[in-house]
N, C-alpha and C. Protein backbone atom coordinates (compact mmCIF):
# COMPACT_ATOMS: atom_id res chain seq x y z
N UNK A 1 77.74 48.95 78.77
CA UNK A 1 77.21 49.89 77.77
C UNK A 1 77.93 51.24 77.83
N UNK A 2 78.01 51.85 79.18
CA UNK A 2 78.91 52.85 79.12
C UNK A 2 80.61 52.72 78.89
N UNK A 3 80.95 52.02 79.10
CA UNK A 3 82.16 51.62 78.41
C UNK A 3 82.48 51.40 76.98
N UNK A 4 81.30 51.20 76.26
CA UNK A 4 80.95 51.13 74.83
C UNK A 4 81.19 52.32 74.17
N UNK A 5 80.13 53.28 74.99
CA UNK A 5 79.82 54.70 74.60
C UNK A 5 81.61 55.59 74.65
N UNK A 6 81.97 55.28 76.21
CA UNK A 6 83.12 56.08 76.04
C UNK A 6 84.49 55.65 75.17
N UNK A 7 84.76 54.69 74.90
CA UNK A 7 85.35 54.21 73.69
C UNK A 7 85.06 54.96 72.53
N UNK A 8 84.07 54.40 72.15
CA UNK A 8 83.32 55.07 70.68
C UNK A 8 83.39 56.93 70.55
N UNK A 9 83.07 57.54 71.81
CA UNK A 9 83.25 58.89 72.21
C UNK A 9 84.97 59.34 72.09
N UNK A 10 85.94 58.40 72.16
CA UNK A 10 87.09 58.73 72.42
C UNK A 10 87.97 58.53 70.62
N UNK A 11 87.08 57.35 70.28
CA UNK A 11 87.29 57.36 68.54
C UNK A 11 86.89 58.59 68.02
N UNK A 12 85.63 58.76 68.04
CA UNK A 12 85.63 59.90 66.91
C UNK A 12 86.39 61.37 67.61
N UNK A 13 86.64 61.59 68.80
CA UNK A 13 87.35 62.71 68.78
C UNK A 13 88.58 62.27 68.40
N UNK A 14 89.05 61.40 68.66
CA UNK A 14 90.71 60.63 68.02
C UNK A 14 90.91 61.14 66.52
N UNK A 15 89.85 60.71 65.56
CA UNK A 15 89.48 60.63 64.42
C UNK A 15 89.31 62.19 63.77
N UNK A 16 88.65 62.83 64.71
CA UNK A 16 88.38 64.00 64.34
C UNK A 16 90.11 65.24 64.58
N UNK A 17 90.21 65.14 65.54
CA UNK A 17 91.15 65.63 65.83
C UNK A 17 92.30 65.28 64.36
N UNK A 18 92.73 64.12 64.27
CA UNK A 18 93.71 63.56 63.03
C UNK A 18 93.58 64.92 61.96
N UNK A 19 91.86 64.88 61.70
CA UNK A 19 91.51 65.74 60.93
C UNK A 19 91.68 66.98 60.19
N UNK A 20 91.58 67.54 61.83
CA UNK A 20 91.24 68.65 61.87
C UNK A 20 92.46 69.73 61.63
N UNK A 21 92.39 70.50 60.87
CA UNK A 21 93.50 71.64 60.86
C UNK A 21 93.31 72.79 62.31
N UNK A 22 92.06 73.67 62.32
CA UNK A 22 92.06 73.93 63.01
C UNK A 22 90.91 73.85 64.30
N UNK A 23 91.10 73.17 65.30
CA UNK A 23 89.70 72.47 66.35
C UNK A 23 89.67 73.48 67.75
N UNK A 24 88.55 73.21 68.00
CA UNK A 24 88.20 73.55 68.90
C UNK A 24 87.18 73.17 70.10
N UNK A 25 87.11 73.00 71.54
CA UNK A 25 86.21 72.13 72.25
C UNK A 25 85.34 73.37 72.93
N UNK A 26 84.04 73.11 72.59
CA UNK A 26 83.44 74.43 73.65
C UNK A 26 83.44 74.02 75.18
N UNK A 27 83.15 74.56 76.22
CA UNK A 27 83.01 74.43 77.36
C UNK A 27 82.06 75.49 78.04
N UNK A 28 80.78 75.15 78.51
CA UNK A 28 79.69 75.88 78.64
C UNK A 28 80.19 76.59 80.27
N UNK A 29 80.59 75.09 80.98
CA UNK A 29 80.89 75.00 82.62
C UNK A 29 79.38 74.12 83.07
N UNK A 30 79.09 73.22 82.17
CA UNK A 30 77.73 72.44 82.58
C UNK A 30 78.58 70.98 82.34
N UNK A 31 77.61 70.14 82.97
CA UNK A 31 77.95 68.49 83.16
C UNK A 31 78.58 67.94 82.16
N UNK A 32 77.57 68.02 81.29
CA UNK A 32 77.87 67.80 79.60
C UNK A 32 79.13 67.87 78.70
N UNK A 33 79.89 68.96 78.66
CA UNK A 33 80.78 70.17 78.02
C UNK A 33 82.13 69.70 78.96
N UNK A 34 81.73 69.06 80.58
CA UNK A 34 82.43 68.51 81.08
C UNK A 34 83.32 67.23 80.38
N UNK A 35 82.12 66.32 80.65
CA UNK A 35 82.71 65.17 80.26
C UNK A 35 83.51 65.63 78.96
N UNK A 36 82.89 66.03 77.99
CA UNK A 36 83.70 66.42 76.64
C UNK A 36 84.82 66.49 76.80
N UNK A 37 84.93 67.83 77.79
CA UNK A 37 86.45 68.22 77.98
C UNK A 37 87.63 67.13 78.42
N UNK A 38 87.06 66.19 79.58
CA UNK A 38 88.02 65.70 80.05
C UNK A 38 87.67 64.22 79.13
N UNK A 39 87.11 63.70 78.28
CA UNK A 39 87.40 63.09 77.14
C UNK A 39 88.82 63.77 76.28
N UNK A 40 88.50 64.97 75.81
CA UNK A 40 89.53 65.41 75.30
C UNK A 40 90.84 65.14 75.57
N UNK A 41 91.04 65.71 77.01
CA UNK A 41 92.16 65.92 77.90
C UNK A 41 92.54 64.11 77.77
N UNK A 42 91.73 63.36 77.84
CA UNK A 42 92.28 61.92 77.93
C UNK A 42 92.71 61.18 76.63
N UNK A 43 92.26 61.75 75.39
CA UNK A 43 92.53 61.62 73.94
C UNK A 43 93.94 62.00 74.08
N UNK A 44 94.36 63.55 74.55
CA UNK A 44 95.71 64.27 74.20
C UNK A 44 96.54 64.43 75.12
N UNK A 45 95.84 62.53 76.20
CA UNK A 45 97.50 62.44 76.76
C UNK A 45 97.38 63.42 78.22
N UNK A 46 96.18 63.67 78.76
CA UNK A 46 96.38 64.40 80.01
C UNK A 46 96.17 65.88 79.61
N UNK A 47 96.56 66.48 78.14
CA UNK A 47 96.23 67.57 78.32
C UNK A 47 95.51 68.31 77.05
N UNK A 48 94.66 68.88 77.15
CA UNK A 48 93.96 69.84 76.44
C UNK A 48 94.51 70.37 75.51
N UNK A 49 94.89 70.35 74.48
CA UNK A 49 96.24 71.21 73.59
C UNK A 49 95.16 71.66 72.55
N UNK A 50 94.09 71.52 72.29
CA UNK A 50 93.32 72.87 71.37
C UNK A 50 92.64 73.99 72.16
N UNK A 51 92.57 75.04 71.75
CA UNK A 51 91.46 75.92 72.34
C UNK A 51 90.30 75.48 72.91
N UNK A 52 89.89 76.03 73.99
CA UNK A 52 89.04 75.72 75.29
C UNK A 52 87.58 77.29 74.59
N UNK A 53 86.86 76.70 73.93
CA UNK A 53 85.79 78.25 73.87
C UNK A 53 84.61 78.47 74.67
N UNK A 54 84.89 79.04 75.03
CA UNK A 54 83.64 79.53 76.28
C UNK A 54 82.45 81.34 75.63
N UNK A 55 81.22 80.65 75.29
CA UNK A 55 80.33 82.03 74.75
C UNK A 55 79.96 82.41 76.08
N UNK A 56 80.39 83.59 76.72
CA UNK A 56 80.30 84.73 77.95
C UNK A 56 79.17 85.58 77.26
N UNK A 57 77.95 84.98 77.74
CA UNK A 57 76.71 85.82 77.74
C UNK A 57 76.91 87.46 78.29
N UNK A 58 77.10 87.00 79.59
CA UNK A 58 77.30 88.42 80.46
C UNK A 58 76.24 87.48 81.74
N UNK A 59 75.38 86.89 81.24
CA UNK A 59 74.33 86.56 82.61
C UNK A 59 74.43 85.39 82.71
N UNK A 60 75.35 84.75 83.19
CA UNK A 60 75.64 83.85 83.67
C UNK A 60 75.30 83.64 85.12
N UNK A 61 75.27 82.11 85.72
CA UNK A 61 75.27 82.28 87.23
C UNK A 61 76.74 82.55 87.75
N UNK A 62 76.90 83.15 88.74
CA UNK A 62 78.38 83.69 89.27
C UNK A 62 78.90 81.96 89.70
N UNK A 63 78.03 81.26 90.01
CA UNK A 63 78.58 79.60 90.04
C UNK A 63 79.33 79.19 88.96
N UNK A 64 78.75 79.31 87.52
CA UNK A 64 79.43 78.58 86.17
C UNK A 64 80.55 79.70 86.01
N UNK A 65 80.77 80.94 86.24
CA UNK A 65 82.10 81.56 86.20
C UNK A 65 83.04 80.84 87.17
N UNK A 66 82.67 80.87 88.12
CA UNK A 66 83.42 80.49 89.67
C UNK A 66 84.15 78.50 88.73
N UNK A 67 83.24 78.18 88.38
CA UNK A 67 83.34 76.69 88.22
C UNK A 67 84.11 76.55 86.56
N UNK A 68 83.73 77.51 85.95
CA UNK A 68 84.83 77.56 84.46
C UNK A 68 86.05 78.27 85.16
N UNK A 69 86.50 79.28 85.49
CA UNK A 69 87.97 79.50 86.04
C UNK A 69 88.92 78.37 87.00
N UNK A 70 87.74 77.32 88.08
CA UNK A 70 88.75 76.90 88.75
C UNK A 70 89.07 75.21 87.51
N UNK A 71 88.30 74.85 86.96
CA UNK A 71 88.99 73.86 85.67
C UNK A 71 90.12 74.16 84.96
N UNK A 72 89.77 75.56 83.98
CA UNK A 72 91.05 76.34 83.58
C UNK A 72 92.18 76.63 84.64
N UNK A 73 91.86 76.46 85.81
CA UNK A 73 93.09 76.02 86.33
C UNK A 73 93.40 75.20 87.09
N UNK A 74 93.04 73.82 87.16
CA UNK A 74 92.97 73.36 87.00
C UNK A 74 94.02 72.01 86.23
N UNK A 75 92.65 72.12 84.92
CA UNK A 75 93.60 71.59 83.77
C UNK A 75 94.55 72.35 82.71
N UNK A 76 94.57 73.70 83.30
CA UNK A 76 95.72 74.49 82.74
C UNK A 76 95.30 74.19 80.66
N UNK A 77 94.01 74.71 80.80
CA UNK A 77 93.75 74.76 79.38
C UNK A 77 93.64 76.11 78.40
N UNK A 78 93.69 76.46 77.31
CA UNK A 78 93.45 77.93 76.85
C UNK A 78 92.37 78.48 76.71
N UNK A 79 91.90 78.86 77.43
CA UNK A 79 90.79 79.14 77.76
C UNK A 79 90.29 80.77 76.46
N UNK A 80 89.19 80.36 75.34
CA UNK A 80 88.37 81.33 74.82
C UNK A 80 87.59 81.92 75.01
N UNK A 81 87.18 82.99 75.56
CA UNK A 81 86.16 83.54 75.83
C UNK A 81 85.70 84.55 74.55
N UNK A 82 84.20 84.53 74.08
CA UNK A 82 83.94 85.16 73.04
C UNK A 82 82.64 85.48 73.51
N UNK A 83 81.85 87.07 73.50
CA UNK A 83 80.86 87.48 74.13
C UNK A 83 80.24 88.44 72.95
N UNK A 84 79.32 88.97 72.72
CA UNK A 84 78.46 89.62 72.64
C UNK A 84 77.65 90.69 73.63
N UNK A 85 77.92 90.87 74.72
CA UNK A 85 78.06 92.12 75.91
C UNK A 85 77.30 93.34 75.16
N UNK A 86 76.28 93.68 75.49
CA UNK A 86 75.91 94.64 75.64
C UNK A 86 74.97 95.04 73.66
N UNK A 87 74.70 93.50 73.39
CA UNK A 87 73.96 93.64 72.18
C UNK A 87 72.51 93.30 72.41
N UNK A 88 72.16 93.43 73.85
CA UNK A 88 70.92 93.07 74.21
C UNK A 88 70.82 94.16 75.39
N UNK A 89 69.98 95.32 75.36
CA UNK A 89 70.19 96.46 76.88
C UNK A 89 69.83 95.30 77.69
N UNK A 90 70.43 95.66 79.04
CA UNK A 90 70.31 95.06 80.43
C UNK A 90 68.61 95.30 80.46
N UNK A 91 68.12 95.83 80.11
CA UNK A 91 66.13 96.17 80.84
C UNK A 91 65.64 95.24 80.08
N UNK A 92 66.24 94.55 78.68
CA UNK A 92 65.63 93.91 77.98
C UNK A 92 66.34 92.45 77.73
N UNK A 93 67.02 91.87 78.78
CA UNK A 93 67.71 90.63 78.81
C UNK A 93 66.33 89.96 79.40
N UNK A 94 66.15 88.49 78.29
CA UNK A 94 65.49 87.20 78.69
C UNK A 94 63.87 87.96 78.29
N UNK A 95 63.55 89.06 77.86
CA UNK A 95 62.27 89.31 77.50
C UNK A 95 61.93 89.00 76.36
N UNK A 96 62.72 88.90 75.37
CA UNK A 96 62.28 87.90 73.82
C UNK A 96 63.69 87.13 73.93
N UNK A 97 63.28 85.79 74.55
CA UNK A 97 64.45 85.09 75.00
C UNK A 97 64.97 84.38 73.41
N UNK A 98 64.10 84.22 72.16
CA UNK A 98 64.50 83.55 71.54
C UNK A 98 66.18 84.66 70.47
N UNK A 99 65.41 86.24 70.75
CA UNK A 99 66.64 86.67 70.21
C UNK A 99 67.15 87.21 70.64
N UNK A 100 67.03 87.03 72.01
CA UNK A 100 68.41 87.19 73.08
C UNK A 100 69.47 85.90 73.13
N UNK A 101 68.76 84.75 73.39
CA UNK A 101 69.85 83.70 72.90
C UNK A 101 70.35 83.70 71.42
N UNK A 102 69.89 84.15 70.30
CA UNK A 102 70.35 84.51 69.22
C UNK A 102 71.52 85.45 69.20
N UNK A 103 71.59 86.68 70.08
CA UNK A 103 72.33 87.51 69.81
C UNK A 103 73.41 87.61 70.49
N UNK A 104 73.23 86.74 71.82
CA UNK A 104 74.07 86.73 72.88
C UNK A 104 74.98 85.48 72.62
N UNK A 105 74.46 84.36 72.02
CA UNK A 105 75.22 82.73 71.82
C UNK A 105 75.39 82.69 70.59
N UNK A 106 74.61 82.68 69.64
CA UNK A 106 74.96 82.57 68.75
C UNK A 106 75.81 83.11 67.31
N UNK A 107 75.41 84.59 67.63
CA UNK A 107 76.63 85.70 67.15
C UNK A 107 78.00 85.47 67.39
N UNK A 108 78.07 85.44 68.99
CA UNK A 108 79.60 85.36 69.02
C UNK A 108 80.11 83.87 68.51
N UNK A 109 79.24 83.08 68.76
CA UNK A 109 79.82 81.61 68.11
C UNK A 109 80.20 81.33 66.51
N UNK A 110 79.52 82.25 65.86
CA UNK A 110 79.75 82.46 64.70
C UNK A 110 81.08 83.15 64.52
N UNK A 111 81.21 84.49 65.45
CA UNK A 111 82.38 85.14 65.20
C UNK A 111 83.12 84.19 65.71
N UNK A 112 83.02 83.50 66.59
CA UNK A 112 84.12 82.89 66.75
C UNK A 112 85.28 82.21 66.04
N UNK A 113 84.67 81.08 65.32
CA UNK A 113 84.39 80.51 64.14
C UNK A 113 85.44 81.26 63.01
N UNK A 114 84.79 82.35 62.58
CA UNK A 114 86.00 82.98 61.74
C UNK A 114 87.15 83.34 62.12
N UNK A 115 86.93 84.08 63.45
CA UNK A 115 88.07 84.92 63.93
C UNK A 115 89.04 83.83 64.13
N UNK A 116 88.69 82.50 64.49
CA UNK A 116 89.96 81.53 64.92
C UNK A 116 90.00 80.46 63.93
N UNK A 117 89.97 80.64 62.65
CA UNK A 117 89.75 79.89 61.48
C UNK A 117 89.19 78.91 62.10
N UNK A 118 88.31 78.03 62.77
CA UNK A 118 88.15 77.00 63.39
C UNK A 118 87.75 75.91 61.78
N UNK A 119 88.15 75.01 61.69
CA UNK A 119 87.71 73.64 60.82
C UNK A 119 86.72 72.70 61.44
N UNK A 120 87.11 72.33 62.58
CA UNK A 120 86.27 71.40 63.83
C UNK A 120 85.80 71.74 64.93
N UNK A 121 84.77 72.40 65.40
CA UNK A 121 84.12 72.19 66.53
C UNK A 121 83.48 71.42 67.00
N UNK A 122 84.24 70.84 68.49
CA UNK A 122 83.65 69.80 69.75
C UNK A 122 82.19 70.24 70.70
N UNK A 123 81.70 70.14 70.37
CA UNK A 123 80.20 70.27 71.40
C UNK A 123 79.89 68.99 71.99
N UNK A 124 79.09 69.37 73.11
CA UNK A 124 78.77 68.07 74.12
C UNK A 124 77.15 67.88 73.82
N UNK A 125 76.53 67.91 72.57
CA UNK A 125 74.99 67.97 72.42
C UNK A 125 74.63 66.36 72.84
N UNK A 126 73.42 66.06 73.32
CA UNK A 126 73.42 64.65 73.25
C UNK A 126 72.10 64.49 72.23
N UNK A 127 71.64 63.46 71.84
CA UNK A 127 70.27 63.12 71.67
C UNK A 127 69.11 63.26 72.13
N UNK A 128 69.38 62.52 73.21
CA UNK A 128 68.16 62.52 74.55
C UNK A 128 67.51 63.88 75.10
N UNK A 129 68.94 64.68 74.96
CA UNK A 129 68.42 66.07 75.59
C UNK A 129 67.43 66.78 75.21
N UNK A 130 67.00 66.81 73.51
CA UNK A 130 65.94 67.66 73.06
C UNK A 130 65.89 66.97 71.78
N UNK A 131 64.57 66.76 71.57
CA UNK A 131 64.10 66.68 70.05
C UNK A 131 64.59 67.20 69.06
N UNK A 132 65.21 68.45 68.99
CA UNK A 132 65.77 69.04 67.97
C UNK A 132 66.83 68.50 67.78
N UNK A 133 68.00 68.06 68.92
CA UNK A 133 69.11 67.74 68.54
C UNK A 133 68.63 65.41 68.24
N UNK A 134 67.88 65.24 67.99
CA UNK A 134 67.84 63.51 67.90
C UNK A 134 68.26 63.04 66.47
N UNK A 135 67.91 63.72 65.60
CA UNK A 135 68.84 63.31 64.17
C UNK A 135 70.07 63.95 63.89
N UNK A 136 70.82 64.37 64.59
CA UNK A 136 72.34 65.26 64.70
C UNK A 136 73.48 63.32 63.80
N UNK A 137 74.34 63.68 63.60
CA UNK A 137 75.25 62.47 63.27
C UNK A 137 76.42 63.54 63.72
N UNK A 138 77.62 62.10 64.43
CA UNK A 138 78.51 62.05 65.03
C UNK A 138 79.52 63.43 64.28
N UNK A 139 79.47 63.22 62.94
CA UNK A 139 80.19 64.48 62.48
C UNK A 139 79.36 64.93 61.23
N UNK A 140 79.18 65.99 61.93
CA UNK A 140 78.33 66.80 60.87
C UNK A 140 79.12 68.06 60.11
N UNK A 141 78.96 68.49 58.63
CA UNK A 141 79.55 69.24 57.61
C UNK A 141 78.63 70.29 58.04
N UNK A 142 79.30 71.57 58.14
CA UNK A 142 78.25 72.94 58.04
C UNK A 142 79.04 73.57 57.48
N UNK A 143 78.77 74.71 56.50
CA UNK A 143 78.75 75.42 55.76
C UNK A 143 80.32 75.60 55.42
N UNK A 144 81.08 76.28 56.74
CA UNK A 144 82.23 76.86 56.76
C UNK A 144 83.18 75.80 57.72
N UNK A 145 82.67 75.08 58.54
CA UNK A 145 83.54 74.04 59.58
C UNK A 145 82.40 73.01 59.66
N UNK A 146 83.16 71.98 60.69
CA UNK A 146 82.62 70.25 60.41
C UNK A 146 82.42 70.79 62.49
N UNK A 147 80.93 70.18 62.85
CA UNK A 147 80.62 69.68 64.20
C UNK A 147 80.93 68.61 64.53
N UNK A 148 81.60 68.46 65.64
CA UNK A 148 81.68 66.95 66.26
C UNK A 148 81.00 66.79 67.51
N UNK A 149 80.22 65.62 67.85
CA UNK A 149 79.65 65.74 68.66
C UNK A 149 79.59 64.25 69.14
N UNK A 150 80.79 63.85 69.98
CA UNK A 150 80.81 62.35 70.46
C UNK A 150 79.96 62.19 71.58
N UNK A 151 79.34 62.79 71.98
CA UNK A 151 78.36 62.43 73.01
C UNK A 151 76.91 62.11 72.90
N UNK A 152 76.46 62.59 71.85
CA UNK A 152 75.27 62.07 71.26
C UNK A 152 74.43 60.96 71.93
N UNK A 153 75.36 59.77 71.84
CA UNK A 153 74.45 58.69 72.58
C UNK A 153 74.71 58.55 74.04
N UNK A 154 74.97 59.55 74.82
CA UNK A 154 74.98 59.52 75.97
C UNK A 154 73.69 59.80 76.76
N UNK A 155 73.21 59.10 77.75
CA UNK A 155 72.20 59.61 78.38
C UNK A 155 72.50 60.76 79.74
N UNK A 156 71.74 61.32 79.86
CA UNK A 156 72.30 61.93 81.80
C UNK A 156 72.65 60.95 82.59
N UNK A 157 71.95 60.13 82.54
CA UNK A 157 72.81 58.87 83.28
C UNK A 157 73.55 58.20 83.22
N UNK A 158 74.21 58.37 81.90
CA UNK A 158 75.68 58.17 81.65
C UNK A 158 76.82 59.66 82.05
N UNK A 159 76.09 60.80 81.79
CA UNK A 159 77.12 61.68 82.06
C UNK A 159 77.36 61.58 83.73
N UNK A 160 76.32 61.27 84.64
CA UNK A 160 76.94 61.79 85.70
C UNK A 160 77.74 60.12 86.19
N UNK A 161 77.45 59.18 85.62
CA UNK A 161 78.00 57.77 85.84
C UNK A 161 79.62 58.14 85.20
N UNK A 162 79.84 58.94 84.65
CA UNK A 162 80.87 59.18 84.03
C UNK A 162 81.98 60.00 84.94
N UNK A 163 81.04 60.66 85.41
CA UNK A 163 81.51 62.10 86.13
C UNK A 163 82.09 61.47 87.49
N UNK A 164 80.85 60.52 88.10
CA UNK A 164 81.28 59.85 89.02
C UNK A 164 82.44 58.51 88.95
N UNK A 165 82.97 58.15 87.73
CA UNK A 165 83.62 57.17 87.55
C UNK A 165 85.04 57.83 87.74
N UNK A 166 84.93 59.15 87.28
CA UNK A 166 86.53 59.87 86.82
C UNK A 166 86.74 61.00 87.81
N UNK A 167 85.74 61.07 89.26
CA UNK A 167 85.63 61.78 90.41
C UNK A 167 85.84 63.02 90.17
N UNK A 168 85.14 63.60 89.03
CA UNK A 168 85.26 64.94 88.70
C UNK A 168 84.59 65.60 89.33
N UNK A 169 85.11 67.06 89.12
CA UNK A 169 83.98 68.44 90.42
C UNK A 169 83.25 68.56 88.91
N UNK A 170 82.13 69.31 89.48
CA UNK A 170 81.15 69.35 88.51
C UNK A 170 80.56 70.89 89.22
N UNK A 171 79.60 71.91 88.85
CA UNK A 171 78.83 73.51 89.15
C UNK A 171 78.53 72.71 90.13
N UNK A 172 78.24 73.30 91.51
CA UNK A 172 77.41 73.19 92.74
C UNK A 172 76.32 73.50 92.49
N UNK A 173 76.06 74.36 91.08
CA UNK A 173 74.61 74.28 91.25
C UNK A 173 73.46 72.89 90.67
N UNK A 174 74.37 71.84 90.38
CA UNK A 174 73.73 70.84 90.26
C UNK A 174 73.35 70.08 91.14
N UNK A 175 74.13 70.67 92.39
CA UNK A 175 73.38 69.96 93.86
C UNK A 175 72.03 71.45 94.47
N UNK A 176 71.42 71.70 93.76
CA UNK A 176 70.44 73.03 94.31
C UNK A 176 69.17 72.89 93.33
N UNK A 177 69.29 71.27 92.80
CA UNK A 177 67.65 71.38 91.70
C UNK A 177 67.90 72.37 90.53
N UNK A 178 69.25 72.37 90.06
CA UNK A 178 69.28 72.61 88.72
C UNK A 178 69.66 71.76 87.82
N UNK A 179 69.15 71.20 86.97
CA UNK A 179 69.58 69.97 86.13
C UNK A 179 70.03 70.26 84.77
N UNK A 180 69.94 71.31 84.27
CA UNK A 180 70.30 71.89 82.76
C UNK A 180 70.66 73.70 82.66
N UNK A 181 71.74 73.91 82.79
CA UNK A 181 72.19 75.38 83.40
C UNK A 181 72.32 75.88 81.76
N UNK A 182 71.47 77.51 82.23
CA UNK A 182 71.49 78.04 81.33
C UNK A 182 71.70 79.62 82.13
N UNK A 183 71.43 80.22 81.33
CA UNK A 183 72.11 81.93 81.71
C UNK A 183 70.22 81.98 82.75
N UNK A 184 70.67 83.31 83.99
CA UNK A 184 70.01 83.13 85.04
C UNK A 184 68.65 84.01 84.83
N UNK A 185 68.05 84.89 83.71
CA UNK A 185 66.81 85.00 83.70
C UNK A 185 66.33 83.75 82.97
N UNK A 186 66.88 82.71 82.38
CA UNK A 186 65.82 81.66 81.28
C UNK A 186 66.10 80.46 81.98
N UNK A 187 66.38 80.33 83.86
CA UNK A 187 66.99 79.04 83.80
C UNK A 187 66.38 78.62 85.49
N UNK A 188 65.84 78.30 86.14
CA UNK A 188 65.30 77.81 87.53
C UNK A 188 65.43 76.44 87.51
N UNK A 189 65.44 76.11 88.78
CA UNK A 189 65.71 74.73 89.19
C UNK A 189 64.57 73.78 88.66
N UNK A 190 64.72 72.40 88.71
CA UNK A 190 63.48 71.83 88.24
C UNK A 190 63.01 70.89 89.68
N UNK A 191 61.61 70.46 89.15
CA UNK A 191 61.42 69.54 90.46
C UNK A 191 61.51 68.24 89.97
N UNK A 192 61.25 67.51 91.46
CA UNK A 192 61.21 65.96 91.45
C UNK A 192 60.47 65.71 90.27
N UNK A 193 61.60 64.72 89.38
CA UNK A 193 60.96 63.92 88.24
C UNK A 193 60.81 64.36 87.00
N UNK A 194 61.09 65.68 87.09
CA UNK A 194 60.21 66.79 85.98
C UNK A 194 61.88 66.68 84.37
N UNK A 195 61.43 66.91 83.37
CA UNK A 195 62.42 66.71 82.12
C UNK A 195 63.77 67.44 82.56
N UNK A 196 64.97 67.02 81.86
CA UNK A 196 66.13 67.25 82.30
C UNK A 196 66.43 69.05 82.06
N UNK A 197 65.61 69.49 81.00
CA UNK A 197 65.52 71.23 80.32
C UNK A 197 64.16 71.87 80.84
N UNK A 198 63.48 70.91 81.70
CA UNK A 198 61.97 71.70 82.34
C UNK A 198 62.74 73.35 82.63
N UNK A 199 63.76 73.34 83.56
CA UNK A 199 63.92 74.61 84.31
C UNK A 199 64.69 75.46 83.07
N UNK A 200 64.44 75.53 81.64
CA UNK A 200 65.07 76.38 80.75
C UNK A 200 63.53 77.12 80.43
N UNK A 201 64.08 78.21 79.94
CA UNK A 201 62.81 78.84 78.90
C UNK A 201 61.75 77.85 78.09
N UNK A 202 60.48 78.27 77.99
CA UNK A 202 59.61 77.06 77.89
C UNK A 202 59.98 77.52 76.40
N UNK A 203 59.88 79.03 75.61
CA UNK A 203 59.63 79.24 74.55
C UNK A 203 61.14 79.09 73.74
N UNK A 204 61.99 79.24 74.29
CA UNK A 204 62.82 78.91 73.52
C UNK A 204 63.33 77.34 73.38
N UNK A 205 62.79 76.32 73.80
CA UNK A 205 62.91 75.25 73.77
C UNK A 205 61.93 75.16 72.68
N UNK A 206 61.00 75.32 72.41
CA UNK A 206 59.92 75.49 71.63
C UNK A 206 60.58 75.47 70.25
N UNK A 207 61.44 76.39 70.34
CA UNK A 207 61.86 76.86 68.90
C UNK A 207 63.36 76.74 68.79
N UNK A 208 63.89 75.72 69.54
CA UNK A 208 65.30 75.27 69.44
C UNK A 208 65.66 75.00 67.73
N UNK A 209 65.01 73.91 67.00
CA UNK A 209 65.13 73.81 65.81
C UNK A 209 65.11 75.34 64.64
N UNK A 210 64.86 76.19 65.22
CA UNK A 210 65.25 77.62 64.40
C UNK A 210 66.23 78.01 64.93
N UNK A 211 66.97 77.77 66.29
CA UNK A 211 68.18 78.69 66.64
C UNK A 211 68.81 77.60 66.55
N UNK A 212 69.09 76.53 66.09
CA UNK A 212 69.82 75.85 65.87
C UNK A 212 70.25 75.78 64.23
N UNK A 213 69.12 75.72 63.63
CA UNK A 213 69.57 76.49 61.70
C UNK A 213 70.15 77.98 61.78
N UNK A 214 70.17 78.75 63.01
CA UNK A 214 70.84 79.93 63.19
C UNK A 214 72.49 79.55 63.38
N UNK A 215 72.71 78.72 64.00
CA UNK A 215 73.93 77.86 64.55
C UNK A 215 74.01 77.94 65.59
N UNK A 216 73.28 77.73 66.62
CA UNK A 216 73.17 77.23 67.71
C UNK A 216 73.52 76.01 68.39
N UNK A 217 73.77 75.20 69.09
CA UNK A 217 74.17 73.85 69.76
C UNK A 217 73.12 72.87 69.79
């Protein structure tokens, strides 16, 4: 079955890519965004040859910096960084988390978007992960560029079966009871058994389906 999935995952970026005038793969520095990447990298032949975009909150864990720089070098990819810094005061980060992730992720993803004419953006969303994202299709039309999202039918237990198949490093903080990394006031470890996004913000999970019509992931 997972051999199914990564096939099918390696078509439509094949497909998409053909496409695309101008593409792009995000890379968060989470499990997910992983596999994507090195899907990519295995589509184009070993190497990464579109833009690498990374949204730099500012509050990140110093782990997912530490763990996005040593990939970028790594796999020697071009690494984007696009931030929003300082559109949320520091006293008031993660206290109305829904438009702090609005202003901090989703602004710059938008700017992004223009500033690098992008046509195609690669995201690693799956299904399973959240209700909001379960009716997503493999390539979706938005407004100004087309989403691709070959991972969709992946479960977590395919990403890390994946991860472990292709002996990739992956954040250390996925060995510390964090299962879904997000920026470090909206994000704690989860416990035994508990949903794969338990340790994210309860309220902005809540209302994923509005920051996602914002353009969110």
């Amino acid at each position: 079955m997972l051999e199914q999935k990564i096939e099918r995952a390696r078509e439509i970026i094949a497909a998409a890519l053909e496409q695309a005038e101008r593409a792009m793969v995000t890379f968060s520095g989470g499990k997910d965004s992983l596999v994507l990447l090195h899907l990519v990298r295995s589509v184009q032949g070993g190497k990464i040859a579109i833009p690498v975009l990374n949204i730099d909150t500012g509050v990140k864990f110093p782990e997912i910096y530490r763990f996005i720089d040593k990939m970028q070098r790594l796999w020697q990819f071009n690494l984007v960084r696009e931030n929003n810094i300082g559109a949320v005061p520091p006293e008031e980060i993660g206290r109305d988390k829904v438009e702090c992730c609005h202003r901090l992720k989703t602004v710059p993803l938008q700017r992004a978007l223009v500033r690098y004419s992008v046509s195609h953006l690669f995201t690693a969303i799956r299904r399973d992960e959240h209700p909001a994202r379960s009716g997503e299709d493999y390539i979706s039309q938005r407004e100004d560029h087309v989403r691709v999202h070959p991972l969709l039918d992946f479960t977590r237990d395919d990403i890390w079966a994946y991860i472990r198949l292709h002996h990739l490093p992956y954040c250390s903080l996925y060995d510390r009871r964090y299962v879904s990394l997000g920026c470090r006031p909206c994000t704690s470890p989860a416990g035994p058994g508990e949903a794969e996004r338990s340790g994210r913000a309860a309220v902005k999970e809540r209302v994923m389906s509005d920051l996602r019509r914002l353009g969110y992931f």
